[in-house]
C-alpha atoms as a PDB file:
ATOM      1  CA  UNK A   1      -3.754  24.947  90.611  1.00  0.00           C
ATOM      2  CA  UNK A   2      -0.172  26.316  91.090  1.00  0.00           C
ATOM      3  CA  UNK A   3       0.745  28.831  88.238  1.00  0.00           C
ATOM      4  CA  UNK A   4       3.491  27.961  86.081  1.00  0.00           C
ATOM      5  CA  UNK A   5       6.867  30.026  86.722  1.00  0.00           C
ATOM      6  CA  UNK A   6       8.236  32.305  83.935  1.00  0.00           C
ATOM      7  CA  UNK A   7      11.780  32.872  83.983  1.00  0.00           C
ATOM      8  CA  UNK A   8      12.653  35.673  81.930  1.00  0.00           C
ATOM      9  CA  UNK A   9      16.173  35.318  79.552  1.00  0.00           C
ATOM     10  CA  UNK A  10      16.683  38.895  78.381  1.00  0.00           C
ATOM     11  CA  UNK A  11      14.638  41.941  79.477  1.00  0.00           C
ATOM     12  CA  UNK A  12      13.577  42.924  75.555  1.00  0.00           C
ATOM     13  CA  UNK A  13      12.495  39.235  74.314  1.00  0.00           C
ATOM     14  CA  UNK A  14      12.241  35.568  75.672  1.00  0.00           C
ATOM     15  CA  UNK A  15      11.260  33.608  78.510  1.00  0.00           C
ATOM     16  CA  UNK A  16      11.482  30.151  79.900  1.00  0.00           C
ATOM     17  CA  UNK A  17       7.494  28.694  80.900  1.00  0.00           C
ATOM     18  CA  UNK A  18       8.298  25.588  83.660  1.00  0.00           C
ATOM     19  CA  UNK A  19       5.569  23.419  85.051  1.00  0.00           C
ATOM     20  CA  UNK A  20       3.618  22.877  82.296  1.00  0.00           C
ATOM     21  CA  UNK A  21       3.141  19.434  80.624  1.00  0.00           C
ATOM     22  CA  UNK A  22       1.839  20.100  77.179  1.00  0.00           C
ATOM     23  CA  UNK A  23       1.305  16.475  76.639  1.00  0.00           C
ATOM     24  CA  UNK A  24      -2.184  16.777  78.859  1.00  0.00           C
ATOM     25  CA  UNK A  25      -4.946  19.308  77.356  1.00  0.00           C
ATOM     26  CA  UNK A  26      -4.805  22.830  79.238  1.00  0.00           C
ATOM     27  CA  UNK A  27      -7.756  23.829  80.749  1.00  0.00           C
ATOM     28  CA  UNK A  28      -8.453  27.979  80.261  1.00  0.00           C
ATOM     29  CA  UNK A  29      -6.419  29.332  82.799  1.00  0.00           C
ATOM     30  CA  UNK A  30      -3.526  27.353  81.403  1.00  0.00           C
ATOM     31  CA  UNK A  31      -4.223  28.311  78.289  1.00  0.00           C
ATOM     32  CA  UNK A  32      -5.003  32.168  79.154  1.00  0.00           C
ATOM     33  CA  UNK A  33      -1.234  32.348  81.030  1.00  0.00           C
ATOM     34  CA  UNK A  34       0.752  30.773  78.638  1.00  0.00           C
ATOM     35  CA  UNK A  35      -1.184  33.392  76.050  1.00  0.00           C
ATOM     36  CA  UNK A  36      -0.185  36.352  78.084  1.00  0.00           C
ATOM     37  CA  UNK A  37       3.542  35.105  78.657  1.00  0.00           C
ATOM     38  CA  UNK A  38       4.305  34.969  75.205  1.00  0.00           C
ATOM     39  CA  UNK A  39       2.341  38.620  74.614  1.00  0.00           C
ATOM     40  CA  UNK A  40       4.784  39.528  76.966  1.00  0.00           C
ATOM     41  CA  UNK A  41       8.020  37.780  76.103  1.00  0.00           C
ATOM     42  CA  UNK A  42       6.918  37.304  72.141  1.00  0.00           C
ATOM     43  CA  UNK A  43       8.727  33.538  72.362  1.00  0.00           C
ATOM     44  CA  UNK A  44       8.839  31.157  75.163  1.00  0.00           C
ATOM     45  CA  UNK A  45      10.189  28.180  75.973  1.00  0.00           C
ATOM     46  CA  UNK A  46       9.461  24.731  77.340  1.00  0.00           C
ATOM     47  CA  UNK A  47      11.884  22.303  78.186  1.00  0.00           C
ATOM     48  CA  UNK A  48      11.540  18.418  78.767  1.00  0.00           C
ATOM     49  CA  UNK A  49       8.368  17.876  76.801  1.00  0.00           C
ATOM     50  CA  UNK A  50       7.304  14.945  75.025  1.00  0.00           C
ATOM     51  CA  UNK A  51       4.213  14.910  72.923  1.00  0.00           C
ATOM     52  CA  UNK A  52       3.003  13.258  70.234  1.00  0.00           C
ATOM     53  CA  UNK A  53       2.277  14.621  66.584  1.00  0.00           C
ATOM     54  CA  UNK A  54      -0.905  14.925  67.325  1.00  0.00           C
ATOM     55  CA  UNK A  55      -0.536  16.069  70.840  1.00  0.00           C
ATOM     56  CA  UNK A  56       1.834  18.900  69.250  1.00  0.00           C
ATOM     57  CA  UNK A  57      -1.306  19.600  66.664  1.00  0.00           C
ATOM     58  CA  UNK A  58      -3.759  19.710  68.962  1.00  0.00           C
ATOM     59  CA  UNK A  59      -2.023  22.453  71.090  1.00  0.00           C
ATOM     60  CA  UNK A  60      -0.838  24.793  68.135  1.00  0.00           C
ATOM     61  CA  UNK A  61      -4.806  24.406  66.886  1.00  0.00           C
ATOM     62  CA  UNK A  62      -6.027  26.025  70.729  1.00  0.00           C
ATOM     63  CA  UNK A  63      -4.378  28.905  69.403  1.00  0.00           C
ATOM     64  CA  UNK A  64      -5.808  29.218  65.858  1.00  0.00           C
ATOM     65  CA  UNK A  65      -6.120  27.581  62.254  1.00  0.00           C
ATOM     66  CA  UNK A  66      -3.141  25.851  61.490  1.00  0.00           C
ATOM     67  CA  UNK A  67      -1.917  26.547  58.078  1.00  0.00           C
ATOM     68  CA  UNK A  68      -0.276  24.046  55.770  1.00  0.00           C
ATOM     69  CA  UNK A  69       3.010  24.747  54.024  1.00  0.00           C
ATOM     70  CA  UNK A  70       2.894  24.178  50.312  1.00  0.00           C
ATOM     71  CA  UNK A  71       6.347  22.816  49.781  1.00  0.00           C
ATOM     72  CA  UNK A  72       7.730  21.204  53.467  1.00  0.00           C
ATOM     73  CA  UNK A  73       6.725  17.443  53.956  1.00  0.00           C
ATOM     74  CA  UNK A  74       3.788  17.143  56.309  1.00  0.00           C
ATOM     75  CA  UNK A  75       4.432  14.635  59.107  1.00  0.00           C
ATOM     76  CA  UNK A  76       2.478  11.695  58.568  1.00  0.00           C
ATOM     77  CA  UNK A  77       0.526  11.587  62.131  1.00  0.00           C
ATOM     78  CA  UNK A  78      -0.798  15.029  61.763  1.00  0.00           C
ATOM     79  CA  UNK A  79      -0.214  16.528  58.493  1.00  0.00           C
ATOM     80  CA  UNK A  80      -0.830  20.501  59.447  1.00  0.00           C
ATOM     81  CA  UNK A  81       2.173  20.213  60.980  1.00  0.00           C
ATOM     82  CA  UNK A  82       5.609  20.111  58.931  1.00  0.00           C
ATOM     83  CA  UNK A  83       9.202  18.451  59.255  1.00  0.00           C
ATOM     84  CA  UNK A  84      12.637  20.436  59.003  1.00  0.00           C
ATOM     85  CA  UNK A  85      14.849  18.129  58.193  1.00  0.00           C
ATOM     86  CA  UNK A  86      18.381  19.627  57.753  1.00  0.00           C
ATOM     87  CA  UNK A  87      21.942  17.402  57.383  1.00  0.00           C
ATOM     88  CA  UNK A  88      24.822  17.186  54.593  1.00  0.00           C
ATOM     89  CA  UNK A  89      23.006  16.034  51.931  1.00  0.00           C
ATOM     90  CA  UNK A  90      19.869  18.850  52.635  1.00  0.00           C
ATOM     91  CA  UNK A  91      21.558  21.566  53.859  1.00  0.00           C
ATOM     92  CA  UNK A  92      19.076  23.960  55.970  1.00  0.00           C
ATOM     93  CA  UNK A  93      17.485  26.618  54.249  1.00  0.00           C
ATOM     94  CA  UNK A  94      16.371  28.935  57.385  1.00  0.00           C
ATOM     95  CA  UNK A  95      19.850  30.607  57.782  1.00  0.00           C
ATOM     96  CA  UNK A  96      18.892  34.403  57.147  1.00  0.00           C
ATOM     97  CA  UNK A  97      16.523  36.652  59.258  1.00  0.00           C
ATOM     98  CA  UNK A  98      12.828  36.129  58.299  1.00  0.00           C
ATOM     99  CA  UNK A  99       8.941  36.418  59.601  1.00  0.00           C
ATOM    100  CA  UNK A 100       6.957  32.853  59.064  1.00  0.00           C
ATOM    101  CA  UNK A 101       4.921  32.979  55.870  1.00  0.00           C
ATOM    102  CA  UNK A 102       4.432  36.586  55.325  1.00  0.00           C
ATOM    103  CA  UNK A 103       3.605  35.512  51.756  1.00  0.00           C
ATOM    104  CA  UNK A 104      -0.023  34.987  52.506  1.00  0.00           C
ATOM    105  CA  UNK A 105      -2.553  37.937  53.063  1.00  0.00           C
ATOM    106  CA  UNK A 106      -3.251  36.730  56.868  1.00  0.00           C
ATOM    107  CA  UNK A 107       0.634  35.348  57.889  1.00  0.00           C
ATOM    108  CA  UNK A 108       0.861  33.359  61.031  1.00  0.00           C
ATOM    109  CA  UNK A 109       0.074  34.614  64.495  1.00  0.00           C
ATOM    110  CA  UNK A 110       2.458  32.035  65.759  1.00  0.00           C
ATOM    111  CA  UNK A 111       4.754  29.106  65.292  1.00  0.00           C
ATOM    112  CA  UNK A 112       5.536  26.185  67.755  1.00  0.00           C
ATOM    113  CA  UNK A 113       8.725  24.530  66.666  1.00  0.00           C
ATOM    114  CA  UNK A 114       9.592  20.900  68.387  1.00  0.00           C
ATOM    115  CA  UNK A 115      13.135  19.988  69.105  1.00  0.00           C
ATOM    116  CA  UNK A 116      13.224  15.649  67.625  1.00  0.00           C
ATOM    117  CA  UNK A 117      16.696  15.315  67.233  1.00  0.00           C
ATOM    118  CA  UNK A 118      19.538  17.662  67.169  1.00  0.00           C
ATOM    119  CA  UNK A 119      23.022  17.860  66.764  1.00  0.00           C
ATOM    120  CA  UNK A 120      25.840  17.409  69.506  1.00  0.00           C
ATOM    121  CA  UNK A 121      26.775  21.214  69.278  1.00  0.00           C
ATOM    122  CA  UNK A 122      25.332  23.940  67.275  1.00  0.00           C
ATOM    123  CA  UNK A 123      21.972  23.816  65.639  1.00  0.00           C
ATOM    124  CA  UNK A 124      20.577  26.899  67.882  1.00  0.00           C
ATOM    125  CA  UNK A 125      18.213  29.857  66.626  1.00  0.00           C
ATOM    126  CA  UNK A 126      17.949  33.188  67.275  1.00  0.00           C
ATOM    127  CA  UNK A 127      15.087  35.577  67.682  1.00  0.00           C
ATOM    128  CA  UNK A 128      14.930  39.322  67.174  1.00  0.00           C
ATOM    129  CA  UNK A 129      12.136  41.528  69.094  1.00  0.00           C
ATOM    130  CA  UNK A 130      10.367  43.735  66.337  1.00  0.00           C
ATOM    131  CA  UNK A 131       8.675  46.446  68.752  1.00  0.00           C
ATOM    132  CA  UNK A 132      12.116  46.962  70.133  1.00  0.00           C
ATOM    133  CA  UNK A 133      13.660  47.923  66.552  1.00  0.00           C
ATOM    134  CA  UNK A 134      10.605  49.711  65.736  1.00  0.00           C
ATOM    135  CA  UNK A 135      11.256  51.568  69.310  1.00  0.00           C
ATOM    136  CA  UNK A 136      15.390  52.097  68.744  1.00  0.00           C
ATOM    137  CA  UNK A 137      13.906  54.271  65.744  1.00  0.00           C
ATOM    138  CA  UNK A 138      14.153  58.137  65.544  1.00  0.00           C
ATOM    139  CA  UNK A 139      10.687  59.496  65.276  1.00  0.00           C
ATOM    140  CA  UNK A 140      10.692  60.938  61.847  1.00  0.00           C
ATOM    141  CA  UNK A 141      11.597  57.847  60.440  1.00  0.00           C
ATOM    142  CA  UNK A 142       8.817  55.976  62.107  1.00  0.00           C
ATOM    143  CA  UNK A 143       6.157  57.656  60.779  1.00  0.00           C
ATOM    144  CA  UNK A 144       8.002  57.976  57.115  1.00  0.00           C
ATOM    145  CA  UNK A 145       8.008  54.232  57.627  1.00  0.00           C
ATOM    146  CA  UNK A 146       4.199  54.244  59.063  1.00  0.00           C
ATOM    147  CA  UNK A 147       3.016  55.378  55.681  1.00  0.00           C
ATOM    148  CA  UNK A 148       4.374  52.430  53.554  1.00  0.00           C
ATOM    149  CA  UNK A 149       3.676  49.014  52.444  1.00  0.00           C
ATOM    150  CA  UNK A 150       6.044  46.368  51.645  1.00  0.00           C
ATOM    151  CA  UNK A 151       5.963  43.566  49.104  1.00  0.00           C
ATOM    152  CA  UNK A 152       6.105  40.543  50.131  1.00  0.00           C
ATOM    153  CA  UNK A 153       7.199  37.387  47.568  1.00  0.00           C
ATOM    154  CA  UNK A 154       6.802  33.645  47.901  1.00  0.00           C
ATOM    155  CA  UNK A 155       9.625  33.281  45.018  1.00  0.00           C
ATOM    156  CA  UNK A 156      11.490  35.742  46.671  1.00  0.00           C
ATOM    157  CA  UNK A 157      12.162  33.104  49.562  1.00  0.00           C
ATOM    158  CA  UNK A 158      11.513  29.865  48.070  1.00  0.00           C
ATOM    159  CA  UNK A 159      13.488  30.486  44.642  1.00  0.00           C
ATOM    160  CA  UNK A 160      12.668  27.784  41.732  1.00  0.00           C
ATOM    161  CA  UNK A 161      16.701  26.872  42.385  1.00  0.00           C
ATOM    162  CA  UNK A 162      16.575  26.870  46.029  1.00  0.00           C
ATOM    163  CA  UNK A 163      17.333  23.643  48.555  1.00  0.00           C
ATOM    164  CA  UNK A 164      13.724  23.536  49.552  1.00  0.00           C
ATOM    165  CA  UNK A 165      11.879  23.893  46.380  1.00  0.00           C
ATOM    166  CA  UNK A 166      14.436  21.442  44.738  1.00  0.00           C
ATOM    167  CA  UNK A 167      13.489  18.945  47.185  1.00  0.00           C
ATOM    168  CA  UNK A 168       9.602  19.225  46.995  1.00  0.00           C
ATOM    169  CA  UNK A 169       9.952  18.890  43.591  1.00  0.00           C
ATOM    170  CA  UNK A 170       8.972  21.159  39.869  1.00  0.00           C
ATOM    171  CA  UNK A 171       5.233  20.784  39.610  1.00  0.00           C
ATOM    172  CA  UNK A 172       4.617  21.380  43.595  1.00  0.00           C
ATOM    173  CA  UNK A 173       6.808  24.495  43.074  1.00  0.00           C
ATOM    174  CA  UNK A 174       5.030  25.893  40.080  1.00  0.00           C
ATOM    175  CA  UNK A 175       1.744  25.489  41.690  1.00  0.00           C
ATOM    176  CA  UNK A 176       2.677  27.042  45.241  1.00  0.00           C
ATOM    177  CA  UNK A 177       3.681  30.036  43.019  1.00  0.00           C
ATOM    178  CA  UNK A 178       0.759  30.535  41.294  1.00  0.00           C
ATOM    179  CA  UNK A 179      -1.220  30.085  44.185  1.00  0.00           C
ATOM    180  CA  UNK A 180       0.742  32.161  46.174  1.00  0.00           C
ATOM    181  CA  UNK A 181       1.472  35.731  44.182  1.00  0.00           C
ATOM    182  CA  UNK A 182       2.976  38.870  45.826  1.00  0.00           C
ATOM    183  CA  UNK A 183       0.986  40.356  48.893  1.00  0.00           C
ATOM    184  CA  UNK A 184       1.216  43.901  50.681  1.00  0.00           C
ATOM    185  CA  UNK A 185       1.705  44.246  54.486  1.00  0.00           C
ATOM    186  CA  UNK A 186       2.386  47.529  56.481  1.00  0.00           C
ATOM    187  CA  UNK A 187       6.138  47.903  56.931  1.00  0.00           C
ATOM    188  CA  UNK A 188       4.983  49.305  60.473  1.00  0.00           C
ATOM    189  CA  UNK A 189       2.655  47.112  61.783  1.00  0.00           C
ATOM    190  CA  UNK A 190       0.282  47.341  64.548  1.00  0.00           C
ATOM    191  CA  UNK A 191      -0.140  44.347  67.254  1.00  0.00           C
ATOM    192  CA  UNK A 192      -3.853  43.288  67.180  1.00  0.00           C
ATOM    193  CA  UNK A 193      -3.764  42.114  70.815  1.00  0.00           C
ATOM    194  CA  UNK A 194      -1.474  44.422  72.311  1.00  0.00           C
ATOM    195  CA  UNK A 195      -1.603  47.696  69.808  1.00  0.00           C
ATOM    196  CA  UNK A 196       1.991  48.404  70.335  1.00  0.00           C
ATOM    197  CA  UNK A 197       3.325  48.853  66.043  1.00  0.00           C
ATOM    198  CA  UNK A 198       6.542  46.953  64.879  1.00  0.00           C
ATOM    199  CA  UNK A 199       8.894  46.569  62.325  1.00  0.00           C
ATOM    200  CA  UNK A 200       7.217  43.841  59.704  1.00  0.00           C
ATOM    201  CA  UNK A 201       9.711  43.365  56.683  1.00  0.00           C
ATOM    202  CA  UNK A 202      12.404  40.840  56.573  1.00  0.00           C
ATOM    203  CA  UNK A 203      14.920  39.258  54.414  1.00  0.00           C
ATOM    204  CA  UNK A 204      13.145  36.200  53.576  1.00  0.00           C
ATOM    205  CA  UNK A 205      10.408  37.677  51.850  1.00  0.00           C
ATOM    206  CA  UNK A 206       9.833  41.355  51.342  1.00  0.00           C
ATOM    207  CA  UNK A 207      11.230  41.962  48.057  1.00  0.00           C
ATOM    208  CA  UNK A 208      10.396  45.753  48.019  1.00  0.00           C
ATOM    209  CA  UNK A 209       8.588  49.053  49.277  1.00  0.00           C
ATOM    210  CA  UNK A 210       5.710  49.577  46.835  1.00  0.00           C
ATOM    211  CA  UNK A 211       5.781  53.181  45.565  1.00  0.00           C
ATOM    212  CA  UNK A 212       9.377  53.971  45.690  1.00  0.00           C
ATOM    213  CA  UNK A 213      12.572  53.458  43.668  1.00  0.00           C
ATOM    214  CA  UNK A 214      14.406  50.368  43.639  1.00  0.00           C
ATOM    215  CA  UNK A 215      17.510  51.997  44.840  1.00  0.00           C
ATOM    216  CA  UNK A 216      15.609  53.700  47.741  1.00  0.00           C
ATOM    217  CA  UNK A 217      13.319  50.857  48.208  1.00  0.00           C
ATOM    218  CA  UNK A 218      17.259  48.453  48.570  1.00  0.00           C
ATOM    219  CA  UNK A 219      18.445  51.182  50.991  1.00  0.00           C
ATOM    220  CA  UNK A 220      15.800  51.560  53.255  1.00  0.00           C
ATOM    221  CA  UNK A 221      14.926  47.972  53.558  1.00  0.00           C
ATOM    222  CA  UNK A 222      18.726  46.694  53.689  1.00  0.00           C
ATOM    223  CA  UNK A 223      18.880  49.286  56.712  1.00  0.00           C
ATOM    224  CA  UNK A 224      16.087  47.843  58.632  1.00  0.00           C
ATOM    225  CA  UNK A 225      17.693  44.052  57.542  1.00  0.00           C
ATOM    226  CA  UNK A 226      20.769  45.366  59.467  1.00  0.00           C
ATOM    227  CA  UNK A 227      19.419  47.153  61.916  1.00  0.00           C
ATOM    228  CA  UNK A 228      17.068  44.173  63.673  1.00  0.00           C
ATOM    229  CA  UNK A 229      19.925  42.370  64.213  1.00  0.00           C
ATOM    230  CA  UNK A 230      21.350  44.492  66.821  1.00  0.00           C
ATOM    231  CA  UNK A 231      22.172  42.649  70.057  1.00  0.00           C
ATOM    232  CA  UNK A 232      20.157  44.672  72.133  1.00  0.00           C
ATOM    233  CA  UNK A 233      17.108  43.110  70.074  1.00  0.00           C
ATOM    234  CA  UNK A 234      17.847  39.234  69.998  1.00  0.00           C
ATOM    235  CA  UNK A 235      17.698  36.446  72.626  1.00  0.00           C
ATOM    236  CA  UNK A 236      19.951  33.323  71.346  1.00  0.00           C
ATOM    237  CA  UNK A 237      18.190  29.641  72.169  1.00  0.00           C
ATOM    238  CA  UNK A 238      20.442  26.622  72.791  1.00  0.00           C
ATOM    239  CA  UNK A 239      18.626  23.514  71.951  1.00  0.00           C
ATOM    240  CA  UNK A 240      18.113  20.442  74.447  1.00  0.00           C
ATOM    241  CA  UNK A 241      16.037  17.649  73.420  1.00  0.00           C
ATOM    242  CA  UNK A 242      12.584  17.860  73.624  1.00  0.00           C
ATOM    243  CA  UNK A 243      12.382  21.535  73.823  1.00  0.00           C
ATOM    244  CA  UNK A 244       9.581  23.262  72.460  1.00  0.00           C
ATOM    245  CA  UNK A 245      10.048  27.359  70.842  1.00  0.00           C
ATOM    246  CA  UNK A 246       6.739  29.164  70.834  1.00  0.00           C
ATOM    247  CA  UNK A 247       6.984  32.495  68.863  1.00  0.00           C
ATOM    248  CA  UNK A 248       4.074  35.266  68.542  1.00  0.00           C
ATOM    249  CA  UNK A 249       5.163  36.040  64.549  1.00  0.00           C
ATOM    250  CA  UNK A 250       3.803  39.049  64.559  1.00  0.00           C
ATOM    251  CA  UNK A 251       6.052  40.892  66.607  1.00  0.00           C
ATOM    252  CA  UNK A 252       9.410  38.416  65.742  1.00  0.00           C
ATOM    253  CA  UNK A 253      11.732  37.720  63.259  1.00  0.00           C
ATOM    254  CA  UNK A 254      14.413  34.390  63.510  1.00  0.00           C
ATOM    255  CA  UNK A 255      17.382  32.826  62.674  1.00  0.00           C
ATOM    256  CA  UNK A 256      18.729  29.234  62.594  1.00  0.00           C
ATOM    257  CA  UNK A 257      22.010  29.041  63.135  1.00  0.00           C
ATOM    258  CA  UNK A 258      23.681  26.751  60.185  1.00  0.00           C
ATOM    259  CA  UNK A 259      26.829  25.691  62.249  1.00  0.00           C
ATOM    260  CA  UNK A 260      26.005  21.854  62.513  1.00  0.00           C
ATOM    261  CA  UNK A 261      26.654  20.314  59.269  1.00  0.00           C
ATOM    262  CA  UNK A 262      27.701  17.114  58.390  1.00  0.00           C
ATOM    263  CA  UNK A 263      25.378  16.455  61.938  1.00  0.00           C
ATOM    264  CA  UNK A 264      20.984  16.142  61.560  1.00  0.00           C
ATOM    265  CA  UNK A 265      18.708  18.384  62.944  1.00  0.00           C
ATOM    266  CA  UNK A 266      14.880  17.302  62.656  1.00  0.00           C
ATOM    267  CA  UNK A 267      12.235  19.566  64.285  1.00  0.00           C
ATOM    268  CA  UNK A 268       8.698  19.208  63.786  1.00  0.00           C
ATOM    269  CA  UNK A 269       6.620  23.116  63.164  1.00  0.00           C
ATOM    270  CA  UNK A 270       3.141  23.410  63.387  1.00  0.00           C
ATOM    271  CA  UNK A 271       1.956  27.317  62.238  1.00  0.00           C
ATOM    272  CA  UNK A 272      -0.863  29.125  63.391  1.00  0.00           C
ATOM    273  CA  UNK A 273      -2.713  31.209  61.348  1.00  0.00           C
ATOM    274  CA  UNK A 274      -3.489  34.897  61.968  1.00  0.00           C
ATOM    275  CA  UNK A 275      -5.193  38.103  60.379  1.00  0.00           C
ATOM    276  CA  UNK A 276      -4.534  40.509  58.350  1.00  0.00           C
ATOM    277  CA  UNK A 277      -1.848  42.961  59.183  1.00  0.00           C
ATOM    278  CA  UNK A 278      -2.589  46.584  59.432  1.00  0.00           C
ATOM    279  CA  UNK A 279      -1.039  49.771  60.557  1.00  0.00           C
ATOM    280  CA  UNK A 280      -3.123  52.051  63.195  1.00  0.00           C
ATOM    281  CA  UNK A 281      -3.352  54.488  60.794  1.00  0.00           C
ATOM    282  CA  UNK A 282      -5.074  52.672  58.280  1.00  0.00           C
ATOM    283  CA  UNK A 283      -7.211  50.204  60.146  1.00  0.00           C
ATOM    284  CA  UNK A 284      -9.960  47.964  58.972  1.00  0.00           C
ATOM    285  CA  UNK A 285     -13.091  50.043  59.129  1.00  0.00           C
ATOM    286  CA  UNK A 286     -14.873  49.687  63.217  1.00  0.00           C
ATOM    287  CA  UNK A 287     -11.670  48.030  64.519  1.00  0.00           C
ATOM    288  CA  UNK A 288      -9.728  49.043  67.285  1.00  0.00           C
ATOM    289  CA  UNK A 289      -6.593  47.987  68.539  1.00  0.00           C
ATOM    290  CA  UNK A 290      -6.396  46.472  72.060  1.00  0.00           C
ATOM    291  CA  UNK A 291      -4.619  50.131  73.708  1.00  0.00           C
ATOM    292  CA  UNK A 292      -7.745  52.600  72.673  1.00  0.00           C
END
């Protein structure tokens, strides 16, 4: 079987995956190339694809456990996966820098977003590479950084007042907090596949650095907000119809650009789940990452 071909869009992050049809089950060399592209490229891209709900399910679940968001609106074909629906009258809610679901102790591995209908202009998202940033570093500050955990806060990103939690409703809110309270993660983390360490705060939910001041806690992680933004870092995705984004979430943060209102935007998200992040330096007793 011919391999696919992998166009690469920058050299730090992002790559374009052609003849593939992910409407047809992959058998495991498919499945084992399109894993190592996006190791290598942390999000790829498929163009011209049309799948089904369930054909969309059944591909994020070769990867993993799909987790189910407590507030979006499941789609009604397959249910694990979850509907962004964004136009004048519910305004998007995804335009600042963040990490999928960091909120949970074992945050996604991946997410595979589905292009249903999009705007005539606008509407496109941007990813950041997180080894990169961690990289772009001085070495002092790394391993400060190395030694610290962040907080990370389902309120902090889905506020009581916010567009999401509005729309999903008081009681559904409530009980997603509760069930959902503050969790630590590494602020360096290291890749469990490919043991290279990353940047893993973001805007969206890491409210603070457990351990230090609030006003050094602010500085440092404003910095790091600002500083993964750079350029160098980002590869910018233009929508076309029927497009699929697949995104390793350990090692990326995005963006969705809000430029396309009054217009609609639906895409369709299922999430796969992942482990526990962990820094090399304070691994899980007997584990090893994948470079030793």
């Amino acid at each position: 079987m011919a391999k696919f071909q992998v166009t690469t869009l920058t050299p730090t992050i992002g790559a374009v995956v052609e003849g593939v049809d992910l409407s047809k089950p992959l058998d495991a060399e498919q499945f084992e190339e399109i894993h190592q592209a996006l190791l290598k490229h942390q999000v790829i891209f498929f163009e011209d694809q049309h799948i089904t709900p369930v054909q969309h399910r059944d591909f994020a679940a070769r990867f993993g456990a799909l987790h189910t968001h407590p507030l979006y609106p499941g789609v009604p074909e397959a249910p694990e996966l979850f509907i962004l629906d964004n136009h004048k009258d519910n305004p998007t809610d995804n335009d600042s820098w963040h990490t999928d679901v960091t909120f949970i102790q074992t945050p996604p591995m991946a997410s595979i977003l589905y292009a249903k209908l999009l705007p005539p202009e606008g509407g496109d998202t941007i990813w950041s590479n997180m080894r990169a940033a961690y990289e772009a570093l001085s070495p002092p500050f790394r391993q400060f950084l190395s030694s610290l955990d962040g907080v990370h806060d389902f309120a902090r990103g889905f506020p009581q007042r916010g567009i999401v939690a509005e729309g999903a409703g008081a009681e559904k809110h409530a009980k997603a907090v509760a069930e959902n309270p503050p969790v630590l993660h590494p602020v360096i983390r290291t890749h469990p596949e490919t043991g290279e360490d990353g940047l893993f705060v973001n805007f969206g939910f890491t409210d603070r650095i457990k351990g230090l001041r609030r006003k050094e806690s602010d500085a440092i992680l404003n910095m790091l907000f600002e500083h993964i933004q750079k350029p160098e870092f980002l590869v910018r995705w233009r929508w076309k119809d029927n497009a699929i984004a697949f995104w390793d979430n350990r090692v990326t943060q995005h963006y969705a650009v809000n430029d396309y209102l009054p217009h609609r935007r639906i895409m369709n998200r299922a999430t796969v789940l992942g482990d526990r992040p962990y820094h090399r330096s304070r691994m899980p007793a007997g584990l090893k990452t994948a470079a030793e």
